[in-house]
C-alpha atoms as a PDB file:
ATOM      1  CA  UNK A   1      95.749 128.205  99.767  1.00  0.00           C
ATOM      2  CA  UNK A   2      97.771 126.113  97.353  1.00  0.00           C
ATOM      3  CA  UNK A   3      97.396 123.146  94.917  1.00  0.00           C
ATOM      4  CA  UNK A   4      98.443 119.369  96.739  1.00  0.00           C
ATOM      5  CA  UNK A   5      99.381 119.125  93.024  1.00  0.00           C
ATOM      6  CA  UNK A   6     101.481 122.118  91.448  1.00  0.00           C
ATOM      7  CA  UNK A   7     101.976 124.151  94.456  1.00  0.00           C
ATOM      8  CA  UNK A   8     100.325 126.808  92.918  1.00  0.00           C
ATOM      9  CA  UNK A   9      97.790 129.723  94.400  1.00  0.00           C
ATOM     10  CA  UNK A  10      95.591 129.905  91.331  1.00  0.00           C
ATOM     11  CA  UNK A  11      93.392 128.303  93.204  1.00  0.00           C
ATOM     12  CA  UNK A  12      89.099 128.957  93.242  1.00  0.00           C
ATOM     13  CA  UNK A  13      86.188 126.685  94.936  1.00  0.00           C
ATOM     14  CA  UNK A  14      84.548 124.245  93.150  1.00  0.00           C
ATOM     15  CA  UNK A  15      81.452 122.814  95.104  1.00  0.00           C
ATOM     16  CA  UNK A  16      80.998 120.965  98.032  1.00  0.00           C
ATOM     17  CA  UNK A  17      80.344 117.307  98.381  1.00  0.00           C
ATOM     18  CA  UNK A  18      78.879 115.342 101.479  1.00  0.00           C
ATOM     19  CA  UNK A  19      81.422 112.269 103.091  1.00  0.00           C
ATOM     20  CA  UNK A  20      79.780 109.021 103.873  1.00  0.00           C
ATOM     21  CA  UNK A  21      79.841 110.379 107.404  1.00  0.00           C
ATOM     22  CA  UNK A  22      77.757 113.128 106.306  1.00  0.00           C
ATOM     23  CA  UNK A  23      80.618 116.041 106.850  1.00  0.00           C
ATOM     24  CA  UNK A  24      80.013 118.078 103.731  1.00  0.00           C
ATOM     25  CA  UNK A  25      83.852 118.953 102.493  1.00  0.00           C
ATOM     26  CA  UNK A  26      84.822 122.093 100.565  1.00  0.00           C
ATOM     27  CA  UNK A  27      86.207 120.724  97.012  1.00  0.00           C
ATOM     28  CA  UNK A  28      88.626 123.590  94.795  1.00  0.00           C
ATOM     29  CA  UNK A  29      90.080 123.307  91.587  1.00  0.00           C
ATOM     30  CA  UNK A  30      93.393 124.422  90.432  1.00  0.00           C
ATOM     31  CA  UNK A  31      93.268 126.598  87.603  1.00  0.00           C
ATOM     32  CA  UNK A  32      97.189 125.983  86.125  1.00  0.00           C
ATOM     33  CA  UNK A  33      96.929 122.129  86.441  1.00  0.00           C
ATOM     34  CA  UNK A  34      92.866 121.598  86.238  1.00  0.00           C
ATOM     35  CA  UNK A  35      92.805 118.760  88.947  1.00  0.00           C
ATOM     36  CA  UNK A  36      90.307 119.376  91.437  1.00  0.00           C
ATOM     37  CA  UNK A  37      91.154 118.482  95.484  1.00  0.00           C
ATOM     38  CA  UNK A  38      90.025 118.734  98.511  1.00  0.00           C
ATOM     39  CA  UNK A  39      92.245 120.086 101.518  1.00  0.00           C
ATOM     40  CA  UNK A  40      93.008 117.512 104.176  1.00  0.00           C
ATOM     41  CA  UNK A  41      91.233 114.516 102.583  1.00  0.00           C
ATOM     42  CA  UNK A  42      90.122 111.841 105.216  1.00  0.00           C
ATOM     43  CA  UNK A  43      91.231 108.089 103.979  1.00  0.00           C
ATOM     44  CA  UNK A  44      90.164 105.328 106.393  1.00  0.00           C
ATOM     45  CA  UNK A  45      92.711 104.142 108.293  1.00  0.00           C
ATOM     46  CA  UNK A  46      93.157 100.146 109.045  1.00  0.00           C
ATOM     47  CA  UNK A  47      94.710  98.714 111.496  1.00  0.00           C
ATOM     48  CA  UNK A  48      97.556  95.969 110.479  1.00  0.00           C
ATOM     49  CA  UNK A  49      95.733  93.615 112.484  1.00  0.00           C
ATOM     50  CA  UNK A  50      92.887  93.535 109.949  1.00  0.00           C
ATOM     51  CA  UNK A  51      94.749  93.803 106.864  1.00  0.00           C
ATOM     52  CA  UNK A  52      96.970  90.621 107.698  1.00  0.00           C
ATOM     53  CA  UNK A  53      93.017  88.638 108.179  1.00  0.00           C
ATOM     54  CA  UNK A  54      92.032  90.105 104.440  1.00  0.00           C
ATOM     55  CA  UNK A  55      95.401  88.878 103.264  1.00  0.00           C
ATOM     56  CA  UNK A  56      95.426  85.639 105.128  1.00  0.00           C
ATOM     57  CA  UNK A  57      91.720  84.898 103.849  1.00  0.00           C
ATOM     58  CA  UNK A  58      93.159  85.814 100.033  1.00  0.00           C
ATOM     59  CA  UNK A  59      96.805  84.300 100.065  1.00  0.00           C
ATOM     60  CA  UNK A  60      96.478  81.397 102.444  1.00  0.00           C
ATOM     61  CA  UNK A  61      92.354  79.832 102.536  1.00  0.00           C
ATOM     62  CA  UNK A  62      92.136  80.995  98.530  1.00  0.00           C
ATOM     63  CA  UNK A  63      89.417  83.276  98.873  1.00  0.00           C
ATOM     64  CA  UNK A  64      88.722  85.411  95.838  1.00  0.00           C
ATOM     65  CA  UNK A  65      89.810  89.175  96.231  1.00  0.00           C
ATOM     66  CA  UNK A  66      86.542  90.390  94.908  1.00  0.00           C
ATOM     67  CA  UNK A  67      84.335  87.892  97.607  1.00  0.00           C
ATOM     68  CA  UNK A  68      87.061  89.110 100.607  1.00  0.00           C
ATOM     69  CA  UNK A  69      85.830  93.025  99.151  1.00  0.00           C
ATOM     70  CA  UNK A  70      82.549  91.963  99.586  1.00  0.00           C
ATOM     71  CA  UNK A  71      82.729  90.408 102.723  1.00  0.00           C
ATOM     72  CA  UNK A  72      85.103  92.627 104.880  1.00  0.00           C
ATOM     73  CA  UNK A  73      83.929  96.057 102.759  1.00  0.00           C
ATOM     74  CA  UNK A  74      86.800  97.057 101.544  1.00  0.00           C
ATOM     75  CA  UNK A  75      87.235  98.395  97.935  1.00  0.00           C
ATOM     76  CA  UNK A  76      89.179  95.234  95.303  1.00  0.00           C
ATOM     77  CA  UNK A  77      92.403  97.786  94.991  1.00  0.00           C
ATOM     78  CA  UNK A  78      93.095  98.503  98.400  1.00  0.00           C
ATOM     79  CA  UNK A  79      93.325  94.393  98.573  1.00  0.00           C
ATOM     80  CA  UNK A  80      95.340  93.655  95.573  1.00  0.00           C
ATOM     81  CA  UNK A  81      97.794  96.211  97.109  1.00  0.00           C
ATOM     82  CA  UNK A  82      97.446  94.684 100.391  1.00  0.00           C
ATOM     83  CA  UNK A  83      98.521  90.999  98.870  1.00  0.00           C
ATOM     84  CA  UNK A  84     101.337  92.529  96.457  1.00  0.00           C
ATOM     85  CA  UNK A  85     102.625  94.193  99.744  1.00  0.00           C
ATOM     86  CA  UNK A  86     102.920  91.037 101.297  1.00  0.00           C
ATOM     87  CA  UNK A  87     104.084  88.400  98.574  1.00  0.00           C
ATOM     88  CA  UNK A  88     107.092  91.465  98.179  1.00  0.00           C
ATOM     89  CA  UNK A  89     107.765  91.279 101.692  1.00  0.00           C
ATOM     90  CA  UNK A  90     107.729  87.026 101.860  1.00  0.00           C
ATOM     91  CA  UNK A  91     110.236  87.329  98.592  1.00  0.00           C
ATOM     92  CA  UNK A  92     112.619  90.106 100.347  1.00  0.00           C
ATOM     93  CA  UNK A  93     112.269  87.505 103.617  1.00  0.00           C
ATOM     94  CA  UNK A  94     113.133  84.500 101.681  1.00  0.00           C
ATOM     95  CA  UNK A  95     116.408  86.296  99.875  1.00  0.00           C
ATOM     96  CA  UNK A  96     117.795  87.621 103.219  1.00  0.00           C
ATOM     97  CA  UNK A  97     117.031  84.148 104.629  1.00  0.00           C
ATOM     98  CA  UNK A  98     119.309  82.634 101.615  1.00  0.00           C
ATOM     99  CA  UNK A  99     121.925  85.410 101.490  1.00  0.00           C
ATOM    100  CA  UNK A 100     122.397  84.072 105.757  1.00  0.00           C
ATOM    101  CA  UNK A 101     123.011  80.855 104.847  1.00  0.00           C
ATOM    102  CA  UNK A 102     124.908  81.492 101.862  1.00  0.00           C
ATOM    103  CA  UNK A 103     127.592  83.436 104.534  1.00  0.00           C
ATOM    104  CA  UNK A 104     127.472  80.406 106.820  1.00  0.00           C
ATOM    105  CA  UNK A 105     128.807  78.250 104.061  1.00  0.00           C
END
């Protein structure tokens, strides 16, 4: 087995831990960089469907990031990357819009 990290094999185990779902997951450590990791970590996955509501509920009614965490369980990061996403994608929207019309004229 090899680090996610270095790539390296100087790799030993380093206790287990227990997932919300109650799976318990093997952790190791990596003895040339000295980050700990687990092999295939499980992320939750969400569907673009919900994470356009979050951002809706945040961009366009003005609720507060941390009362949208609170509300739809998500953690405050995850959201304030959702929104950046999106305010990135409305700006690269708006100058391709303008760069159009700029070649019309």
């Amino acid at each position: 087995m090899n680090c996610i990290h270095c790539n390296s094999d100087n790799v030993v185990k380093c206790g287990k831990f227990i997932t919300s779902n109650g799976i318990v997951r093997q952790r190791y450590l990596c003895k040339n960089c000295n980050k700990k990791f687990v092999v295939n970590p499980i992320k939750p996955k969400y569907s673009e469907e919900f994470k356009d509501k979050i951002v809706k509920a945040v961009v366009k009614e003005g609720m507060g990031i941390r009362q949208s965490s609170r509300v739809f369980k998500v953690s405050v990061p995850t959201i304030i990357k959702w929104v950046k996403e999106y305010k990135l994608d409305e700006k690269s929207k708006i100058f391709r819009c303008s760069l159009a019309t700029q070649a019309k004229n």
